[in-house]
C-alpha atoms as a PDB file:
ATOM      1  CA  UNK A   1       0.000   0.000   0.000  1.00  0.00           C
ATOM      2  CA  UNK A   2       1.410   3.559  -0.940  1.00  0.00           C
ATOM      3  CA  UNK A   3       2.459   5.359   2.674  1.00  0.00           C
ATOM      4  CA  UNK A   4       3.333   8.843   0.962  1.00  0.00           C
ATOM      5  CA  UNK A   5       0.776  11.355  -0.180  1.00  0.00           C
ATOM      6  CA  UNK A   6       1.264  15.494  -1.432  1.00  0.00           C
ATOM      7  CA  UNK A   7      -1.363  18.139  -1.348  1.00  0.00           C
ATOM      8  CA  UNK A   8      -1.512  20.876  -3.745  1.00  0.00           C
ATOM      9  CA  UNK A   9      -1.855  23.510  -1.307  1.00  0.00           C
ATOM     10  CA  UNK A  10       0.249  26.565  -3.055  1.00  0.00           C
ATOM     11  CA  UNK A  11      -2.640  28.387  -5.135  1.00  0.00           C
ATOM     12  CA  UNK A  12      -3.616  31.941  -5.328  1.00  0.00           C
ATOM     13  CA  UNK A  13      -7.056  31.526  -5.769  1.00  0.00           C
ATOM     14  CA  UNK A  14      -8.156  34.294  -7.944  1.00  0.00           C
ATOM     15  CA  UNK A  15     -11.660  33.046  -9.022  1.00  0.00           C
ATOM     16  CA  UNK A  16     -12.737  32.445  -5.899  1.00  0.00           C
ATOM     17  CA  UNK A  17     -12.517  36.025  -4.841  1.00  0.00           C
ATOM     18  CA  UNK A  18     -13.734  37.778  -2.606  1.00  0.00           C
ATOM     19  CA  UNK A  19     -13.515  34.644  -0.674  1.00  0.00           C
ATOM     20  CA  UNK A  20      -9.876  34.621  -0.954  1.00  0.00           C
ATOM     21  CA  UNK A  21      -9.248  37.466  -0.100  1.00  0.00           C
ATOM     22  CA  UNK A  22      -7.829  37.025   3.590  1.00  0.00           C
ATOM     23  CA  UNK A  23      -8.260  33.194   3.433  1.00  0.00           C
ATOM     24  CA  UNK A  24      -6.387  30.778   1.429  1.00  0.00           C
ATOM     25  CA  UNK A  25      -8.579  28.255  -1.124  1.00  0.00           C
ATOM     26  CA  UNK A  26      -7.355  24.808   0.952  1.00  0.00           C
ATOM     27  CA  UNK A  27      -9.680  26.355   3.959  1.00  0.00           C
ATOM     28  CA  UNK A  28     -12.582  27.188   2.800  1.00  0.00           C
ATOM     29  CA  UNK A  29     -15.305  25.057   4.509  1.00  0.00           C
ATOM     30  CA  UNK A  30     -18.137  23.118   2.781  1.00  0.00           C
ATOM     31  CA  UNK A  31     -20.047  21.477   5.768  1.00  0.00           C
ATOM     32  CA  UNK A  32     -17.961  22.707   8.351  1.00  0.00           C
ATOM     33  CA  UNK A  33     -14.989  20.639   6.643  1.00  0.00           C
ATOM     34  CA  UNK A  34     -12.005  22.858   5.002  1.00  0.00           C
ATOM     35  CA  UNK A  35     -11.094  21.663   1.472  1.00  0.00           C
ATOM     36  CA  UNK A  36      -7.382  20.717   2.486  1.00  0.00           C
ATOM     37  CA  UNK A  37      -8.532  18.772   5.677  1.00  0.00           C
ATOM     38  CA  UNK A  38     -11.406  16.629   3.093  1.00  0.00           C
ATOM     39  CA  UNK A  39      -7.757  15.629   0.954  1.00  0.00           C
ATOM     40  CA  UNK A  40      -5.930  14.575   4.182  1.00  0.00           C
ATOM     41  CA  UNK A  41      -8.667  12.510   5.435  1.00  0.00           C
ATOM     42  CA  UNK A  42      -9.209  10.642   2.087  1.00  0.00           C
ATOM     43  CA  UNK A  43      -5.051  10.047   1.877  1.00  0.00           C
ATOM     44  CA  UNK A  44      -4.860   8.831   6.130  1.00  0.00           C
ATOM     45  CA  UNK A  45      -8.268   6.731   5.620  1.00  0.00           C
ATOM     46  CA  UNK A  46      -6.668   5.065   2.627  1.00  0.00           C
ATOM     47  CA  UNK A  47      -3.392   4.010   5.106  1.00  0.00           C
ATOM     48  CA  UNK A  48      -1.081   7.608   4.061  1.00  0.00           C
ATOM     49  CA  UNK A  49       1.191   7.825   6.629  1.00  0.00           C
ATOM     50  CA  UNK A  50       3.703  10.311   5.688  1.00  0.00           C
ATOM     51  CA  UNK A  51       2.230  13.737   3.712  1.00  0.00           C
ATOM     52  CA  UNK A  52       3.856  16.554   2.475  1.00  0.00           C
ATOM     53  CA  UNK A  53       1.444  19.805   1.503  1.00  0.00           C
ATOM     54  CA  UNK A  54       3.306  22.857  -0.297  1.00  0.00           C
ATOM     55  CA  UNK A  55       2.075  26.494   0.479  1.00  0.00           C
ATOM     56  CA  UNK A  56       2.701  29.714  -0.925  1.00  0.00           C
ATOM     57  CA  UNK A  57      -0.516  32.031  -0.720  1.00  0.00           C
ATOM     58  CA  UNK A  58      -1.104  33.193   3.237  1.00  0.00           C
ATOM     59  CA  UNK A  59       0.894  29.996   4.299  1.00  0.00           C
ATOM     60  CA  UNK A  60       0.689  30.630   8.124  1.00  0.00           C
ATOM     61  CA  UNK A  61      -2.838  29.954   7.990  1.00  0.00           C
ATOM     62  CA  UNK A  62      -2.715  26.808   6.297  1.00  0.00           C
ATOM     63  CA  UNK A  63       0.330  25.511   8.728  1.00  0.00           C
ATOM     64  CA  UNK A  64      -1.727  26.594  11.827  1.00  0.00           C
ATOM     65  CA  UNK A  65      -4.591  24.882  10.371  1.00  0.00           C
ATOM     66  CA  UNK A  66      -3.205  21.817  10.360  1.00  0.00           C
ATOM     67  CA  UNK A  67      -1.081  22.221  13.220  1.00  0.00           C
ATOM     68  CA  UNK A  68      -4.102  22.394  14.947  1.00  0.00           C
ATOM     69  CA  UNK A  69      -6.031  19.508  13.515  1.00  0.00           C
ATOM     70  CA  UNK A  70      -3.686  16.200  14.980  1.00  0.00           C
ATOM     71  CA  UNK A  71      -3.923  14.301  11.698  1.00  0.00           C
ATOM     72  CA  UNK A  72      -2.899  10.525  12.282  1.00  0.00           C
ATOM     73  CA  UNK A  73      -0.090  10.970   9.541  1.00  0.00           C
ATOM     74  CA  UNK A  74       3.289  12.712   9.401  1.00  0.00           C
ATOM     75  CA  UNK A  75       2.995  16.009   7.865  1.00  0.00           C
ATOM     76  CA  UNK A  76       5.744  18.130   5.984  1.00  0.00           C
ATOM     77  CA  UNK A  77       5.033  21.521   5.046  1.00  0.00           C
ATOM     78  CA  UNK A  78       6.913  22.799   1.695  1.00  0.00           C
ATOM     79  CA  UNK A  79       6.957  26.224   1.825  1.00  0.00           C
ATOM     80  CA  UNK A  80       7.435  28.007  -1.936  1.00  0.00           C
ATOM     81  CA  UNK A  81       6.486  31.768  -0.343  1.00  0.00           C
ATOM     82  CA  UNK A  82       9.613  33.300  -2.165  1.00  0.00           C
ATOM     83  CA  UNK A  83       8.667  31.466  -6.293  1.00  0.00           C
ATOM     84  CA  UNK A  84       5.217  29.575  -6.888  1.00  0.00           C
ATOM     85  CA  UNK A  85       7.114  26.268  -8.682  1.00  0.00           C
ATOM     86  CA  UNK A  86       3.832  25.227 -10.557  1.00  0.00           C
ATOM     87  CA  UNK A  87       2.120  21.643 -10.018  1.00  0.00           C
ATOM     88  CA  UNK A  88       4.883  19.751 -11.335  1.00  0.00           C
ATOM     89  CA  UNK A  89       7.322  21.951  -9.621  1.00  0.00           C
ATOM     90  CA  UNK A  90       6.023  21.776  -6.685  1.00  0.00           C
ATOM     91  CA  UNK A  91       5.793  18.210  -6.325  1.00  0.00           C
ATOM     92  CA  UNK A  92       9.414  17.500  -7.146  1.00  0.00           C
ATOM     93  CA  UNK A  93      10.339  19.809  -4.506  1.00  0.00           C
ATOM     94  CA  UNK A  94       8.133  18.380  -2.081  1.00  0.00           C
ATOM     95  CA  UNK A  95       8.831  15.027  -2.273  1.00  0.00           C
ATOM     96  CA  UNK A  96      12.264  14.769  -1.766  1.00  0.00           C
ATOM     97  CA  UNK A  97      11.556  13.045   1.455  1.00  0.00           C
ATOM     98  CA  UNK A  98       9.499  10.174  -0.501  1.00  0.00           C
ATOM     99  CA  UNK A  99      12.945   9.208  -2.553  1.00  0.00           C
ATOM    100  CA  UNK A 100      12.044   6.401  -4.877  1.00  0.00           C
ATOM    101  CA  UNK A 101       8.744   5.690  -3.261  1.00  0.00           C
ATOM    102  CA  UNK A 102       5.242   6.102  -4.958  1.00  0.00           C
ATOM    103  CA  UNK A 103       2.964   8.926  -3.652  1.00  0.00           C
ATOM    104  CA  UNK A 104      -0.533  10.190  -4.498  1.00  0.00           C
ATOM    105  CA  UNK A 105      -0.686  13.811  -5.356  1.00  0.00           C
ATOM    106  CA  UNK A 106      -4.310  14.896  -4.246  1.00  0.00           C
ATOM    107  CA  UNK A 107      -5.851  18.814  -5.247  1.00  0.00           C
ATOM    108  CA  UNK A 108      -8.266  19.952  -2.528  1.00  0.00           C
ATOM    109  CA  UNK A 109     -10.047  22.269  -5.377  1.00  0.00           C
ATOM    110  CA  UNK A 110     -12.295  18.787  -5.436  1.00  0.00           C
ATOM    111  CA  UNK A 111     -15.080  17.808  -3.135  1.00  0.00           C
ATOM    112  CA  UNK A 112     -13.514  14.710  -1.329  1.00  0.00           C
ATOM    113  CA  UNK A 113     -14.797  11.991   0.842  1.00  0.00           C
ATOM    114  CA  UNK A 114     -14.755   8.759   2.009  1.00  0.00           C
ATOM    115  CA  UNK A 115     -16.710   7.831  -1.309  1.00  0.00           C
ATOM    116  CA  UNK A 116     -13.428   8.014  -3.239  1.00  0.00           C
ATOM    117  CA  UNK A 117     -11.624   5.040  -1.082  1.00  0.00           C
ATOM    118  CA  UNK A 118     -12.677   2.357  -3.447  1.00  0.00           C
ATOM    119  CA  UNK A 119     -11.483   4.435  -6.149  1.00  0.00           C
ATOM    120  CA  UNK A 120      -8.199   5.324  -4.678  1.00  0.00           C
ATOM    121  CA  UNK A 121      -7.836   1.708  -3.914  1.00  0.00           C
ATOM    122  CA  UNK A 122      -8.352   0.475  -7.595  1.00  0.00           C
ATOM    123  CA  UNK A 123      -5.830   3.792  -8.563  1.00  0.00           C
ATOM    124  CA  UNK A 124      -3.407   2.207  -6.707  1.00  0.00           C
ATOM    125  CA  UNK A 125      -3.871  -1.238  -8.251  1.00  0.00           C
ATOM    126  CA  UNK A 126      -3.529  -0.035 -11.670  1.00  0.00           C
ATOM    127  CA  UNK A 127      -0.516   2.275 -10.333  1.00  0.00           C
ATOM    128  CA  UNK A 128       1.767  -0.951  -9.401  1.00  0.00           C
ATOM    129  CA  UNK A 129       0.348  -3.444 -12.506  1.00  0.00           C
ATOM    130  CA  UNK A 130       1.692  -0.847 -15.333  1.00  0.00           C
ATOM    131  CA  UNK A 131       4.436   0.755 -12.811  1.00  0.00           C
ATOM    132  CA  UNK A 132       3.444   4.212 -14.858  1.00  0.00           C
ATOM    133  CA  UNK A 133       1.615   7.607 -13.744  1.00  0.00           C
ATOM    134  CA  UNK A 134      -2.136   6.524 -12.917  1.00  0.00           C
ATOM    135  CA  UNK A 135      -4.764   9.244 -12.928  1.00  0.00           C
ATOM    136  CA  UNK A 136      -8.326   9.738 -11.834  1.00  0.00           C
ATOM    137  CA  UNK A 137     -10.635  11.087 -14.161  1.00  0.00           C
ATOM    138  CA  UNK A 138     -13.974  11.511 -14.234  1.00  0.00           C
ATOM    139  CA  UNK A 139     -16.265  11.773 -17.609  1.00  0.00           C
ATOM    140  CA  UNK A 140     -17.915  15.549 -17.544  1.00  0.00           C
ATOM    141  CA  UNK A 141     -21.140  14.541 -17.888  1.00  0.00           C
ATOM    142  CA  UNK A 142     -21.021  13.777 -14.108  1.00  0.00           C
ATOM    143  CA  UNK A 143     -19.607  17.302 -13.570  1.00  0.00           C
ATOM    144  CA  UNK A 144     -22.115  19.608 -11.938  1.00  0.00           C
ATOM    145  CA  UNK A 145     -19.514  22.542 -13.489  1.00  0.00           C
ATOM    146  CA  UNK A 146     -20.782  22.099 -17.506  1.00  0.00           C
ATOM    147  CA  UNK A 147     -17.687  24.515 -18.310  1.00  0.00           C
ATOM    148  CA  UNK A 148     -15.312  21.760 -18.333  1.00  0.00           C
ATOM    149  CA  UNK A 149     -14.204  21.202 -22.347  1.00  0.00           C
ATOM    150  CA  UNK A 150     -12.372  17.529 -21.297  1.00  0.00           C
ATOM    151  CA  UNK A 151      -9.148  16.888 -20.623  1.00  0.00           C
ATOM    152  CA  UNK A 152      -8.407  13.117 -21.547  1.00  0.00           C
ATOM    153  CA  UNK A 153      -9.789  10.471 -23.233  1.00  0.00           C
ATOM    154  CA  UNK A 154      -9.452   6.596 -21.552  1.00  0.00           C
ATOM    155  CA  UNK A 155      -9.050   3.436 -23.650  1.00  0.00           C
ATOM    156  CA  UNK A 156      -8.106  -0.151 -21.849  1.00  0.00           C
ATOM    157  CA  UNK A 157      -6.747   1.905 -18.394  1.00  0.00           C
ATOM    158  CA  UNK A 158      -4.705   4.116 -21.522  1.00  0.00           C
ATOM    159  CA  UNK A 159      -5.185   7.825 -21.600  1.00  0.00           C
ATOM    160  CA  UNK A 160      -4.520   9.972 -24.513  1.00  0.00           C
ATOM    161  CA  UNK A 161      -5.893  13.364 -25.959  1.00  0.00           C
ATOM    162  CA  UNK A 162      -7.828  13.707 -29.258  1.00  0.00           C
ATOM    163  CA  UNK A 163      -9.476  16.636 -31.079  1.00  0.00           C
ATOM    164  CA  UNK A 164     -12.772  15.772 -28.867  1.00  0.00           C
ATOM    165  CA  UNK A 165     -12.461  14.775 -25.021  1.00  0.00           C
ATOM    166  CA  UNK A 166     -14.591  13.015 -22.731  1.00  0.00           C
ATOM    167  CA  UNK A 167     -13.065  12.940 -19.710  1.00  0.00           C
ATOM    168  CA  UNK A 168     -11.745  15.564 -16.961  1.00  0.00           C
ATOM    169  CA  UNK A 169      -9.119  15.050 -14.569  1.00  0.00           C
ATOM    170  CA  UNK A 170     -10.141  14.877 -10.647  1.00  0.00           C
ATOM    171  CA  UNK A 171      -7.194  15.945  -8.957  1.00  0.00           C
ATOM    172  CA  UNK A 172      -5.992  13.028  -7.773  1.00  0.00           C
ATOM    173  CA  UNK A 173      -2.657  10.908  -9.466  1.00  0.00           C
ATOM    174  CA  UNK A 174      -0.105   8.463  -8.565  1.00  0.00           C
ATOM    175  CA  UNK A 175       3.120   9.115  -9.574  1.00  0.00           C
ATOM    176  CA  UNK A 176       6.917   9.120  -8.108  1.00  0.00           C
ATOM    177  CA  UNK A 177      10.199  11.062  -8.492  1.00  0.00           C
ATOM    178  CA  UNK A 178      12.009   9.264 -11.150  1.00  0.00           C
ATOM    179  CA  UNK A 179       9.158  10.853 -13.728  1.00  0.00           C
ATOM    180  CA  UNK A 180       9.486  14.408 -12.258  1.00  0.00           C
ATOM    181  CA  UNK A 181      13.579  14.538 -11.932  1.00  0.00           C
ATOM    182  CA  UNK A 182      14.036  14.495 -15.767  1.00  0.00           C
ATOM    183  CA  UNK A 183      12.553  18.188 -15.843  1.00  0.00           C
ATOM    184  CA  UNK A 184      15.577  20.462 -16.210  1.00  0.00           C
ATOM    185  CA  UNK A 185      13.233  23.240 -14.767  1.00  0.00           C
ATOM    186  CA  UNK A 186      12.349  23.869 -11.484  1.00  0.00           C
ATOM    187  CA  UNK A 187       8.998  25.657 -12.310  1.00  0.00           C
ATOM    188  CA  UNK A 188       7.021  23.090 -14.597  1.00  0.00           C
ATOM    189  CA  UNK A 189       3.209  21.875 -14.912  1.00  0.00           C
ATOM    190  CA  UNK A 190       2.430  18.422 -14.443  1.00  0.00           C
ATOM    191  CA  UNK A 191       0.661  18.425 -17.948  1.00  0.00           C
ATOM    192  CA  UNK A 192       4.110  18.921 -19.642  1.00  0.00           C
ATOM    193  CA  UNK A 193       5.449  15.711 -17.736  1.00  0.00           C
ATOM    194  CA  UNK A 194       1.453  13.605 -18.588  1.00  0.00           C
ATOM    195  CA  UNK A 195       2.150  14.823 -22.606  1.00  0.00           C
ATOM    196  CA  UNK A 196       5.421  13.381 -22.873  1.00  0.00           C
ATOM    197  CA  UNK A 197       3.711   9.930 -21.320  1.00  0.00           C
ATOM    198  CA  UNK A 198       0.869  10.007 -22.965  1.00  0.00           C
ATOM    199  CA  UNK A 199       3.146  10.462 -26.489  1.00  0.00           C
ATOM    200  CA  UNK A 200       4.956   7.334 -25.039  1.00  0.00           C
ATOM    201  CA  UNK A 201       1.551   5.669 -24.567  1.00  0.00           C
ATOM    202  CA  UNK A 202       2.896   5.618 -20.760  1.00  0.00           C
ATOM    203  CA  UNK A 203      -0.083   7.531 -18.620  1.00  0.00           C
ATOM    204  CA  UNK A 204      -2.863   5.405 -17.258  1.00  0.00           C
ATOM    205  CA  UNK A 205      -6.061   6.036 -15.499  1.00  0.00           C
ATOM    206  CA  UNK A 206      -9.706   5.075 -14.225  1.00  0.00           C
ATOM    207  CA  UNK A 207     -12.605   6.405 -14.145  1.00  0.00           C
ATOM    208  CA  UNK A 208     -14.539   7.646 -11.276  1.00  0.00           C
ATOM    209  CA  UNK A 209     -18.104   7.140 -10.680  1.00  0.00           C
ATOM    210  CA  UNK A 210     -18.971   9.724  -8.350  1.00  0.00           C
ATOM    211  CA  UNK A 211     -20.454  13.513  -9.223  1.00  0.00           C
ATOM    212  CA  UNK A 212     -17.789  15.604  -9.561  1.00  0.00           C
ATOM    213  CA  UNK A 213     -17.775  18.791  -7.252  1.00  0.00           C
ATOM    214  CA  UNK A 214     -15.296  20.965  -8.505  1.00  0.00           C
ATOM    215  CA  UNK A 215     -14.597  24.223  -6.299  1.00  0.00           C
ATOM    216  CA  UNK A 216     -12.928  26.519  -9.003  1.00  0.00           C
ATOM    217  CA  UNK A 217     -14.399  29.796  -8.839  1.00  0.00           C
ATOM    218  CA  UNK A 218     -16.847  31.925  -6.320  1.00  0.00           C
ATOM    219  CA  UNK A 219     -19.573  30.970  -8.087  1.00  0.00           C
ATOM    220  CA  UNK A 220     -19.418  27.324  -8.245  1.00  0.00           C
ATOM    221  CA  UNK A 221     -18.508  27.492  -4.436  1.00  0.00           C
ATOM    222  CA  UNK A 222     -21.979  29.055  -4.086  1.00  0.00           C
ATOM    223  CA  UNK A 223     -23.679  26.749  -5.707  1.00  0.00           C
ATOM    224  CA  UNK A 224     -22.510  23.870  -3.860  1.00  0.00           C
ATOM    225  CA  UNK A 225     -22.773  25.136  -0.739  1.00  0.00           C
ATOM    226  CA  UNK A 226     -26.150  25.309  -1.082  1.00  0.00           C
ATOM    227  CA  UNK A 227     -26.291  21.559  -2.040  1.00  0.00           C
ATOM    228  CA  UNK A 228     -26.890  20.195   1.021  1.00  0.00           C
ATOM    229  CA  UNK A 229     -24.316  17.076  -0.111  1.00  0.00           C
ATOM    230  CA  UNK A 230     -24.229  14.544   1.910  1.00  0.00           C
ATOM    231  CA  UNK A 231     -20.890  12.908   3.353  1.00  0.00           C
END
């Protein structure tokens, strides 16, 4: 089972103004849970032990925050205040602790909750049979966010990209080092390491099966707050 897990905690949040204005994204609450503390709990409950979250935006908050909390999981806080190092960047550089192990990399811009174990689990499995980046993406018709053009498309646990795609990432991937440390730069999107795979036919995937709650700008955090969802 993988014991290492990274939360994308560095963002700005600019759509989500005014909200973010004195608050950073990871901690705004949808039923009295913050966003970054619904990631955590999916990574512990799956059997995380060791996590390492990377802040940049109003980063005292976020280290009080879970300072405070007493997660059951060793936490490392990587702390790019001085130069935001991207997704990609910001893994490598907070990971360095994981060496050659695998880790998940989990956004908290998604809705998460224990409904996502089974599919975390099955990530996982498909992670260690191929050895290769595994995502989890979720086909947009089950986004309640009909914005979403597609990201992927998913054929035999293969993704690619065509003209026309069906499928949107979630946030959450399996990955480790050794396909980060080729990147000669030190601020780099993930996508630029997935294209290379995917021209390799090397990046694999499932599909969820849950509705997709996406929290990407003020108004879409509106909306499903007043969802009622159930946890």
């Amino acid at each position: 089972m993988i014991k290492y897990g990274m939360v994308l905690a560095a963002g700005i949040g600019k759509r989500m103004q005014p909200l973010t204005l004195k608050t950073p994204k990871p901690l705004l609450e949808i039923n009295n849970i913050s966003l970054i503390e619904r990631a955590i709990n999916l990574l512990i409950d799956h059997g995380v032990q060791e996590i390492s979250i990377n802040v940049h935006y109003l980063p005292n908050q976020i280290i009080t925050h879970i300072s405070k909390k007493n997660f059951n999981a060793k936490i490392h806080i990587s702390n790019e205040k001085d130069l935001l190092l991207d997704t990609g960047g910001g893994v490598l550089e907070g990971t360095t602790q994981f060496k050659d192990s695998p880790f998940f990399v989990i956004n908290p811009d998604t809705l998460w909750s224990k409904k996502y174990l089974q599919e975390a689990k099955k990530l996982e499995e498909i992670f260690y049979k191929n050895n290769k980046p595994s995502l989890l993406i979720v086909n947009k018709k089950l986004s309640i966010d009909k914005s979403f053009s597609g990201d992927f498309n998913l054929r035999n646990e293969t993704i690619f990209r065509d003209k026309e795609n069906q499928f949107i990432f979630t946030g959450l991937h399996i990955t480790s080092r050794n396909f980060l440390t080729t990147e000669k730069s030190k601020v780099f999107s993930m996508n630029k390491i997935w294209n290379d795979l995917i021209n390799k036919n090397d990046l694999y995937g499932i599909e969820s099966k849950q509705k997709f709650f996406h929290l990407n700008t003020f108004e879409m955090f509106k909306k499903i707050s007043n969802l009622n969802i159930n946890d």
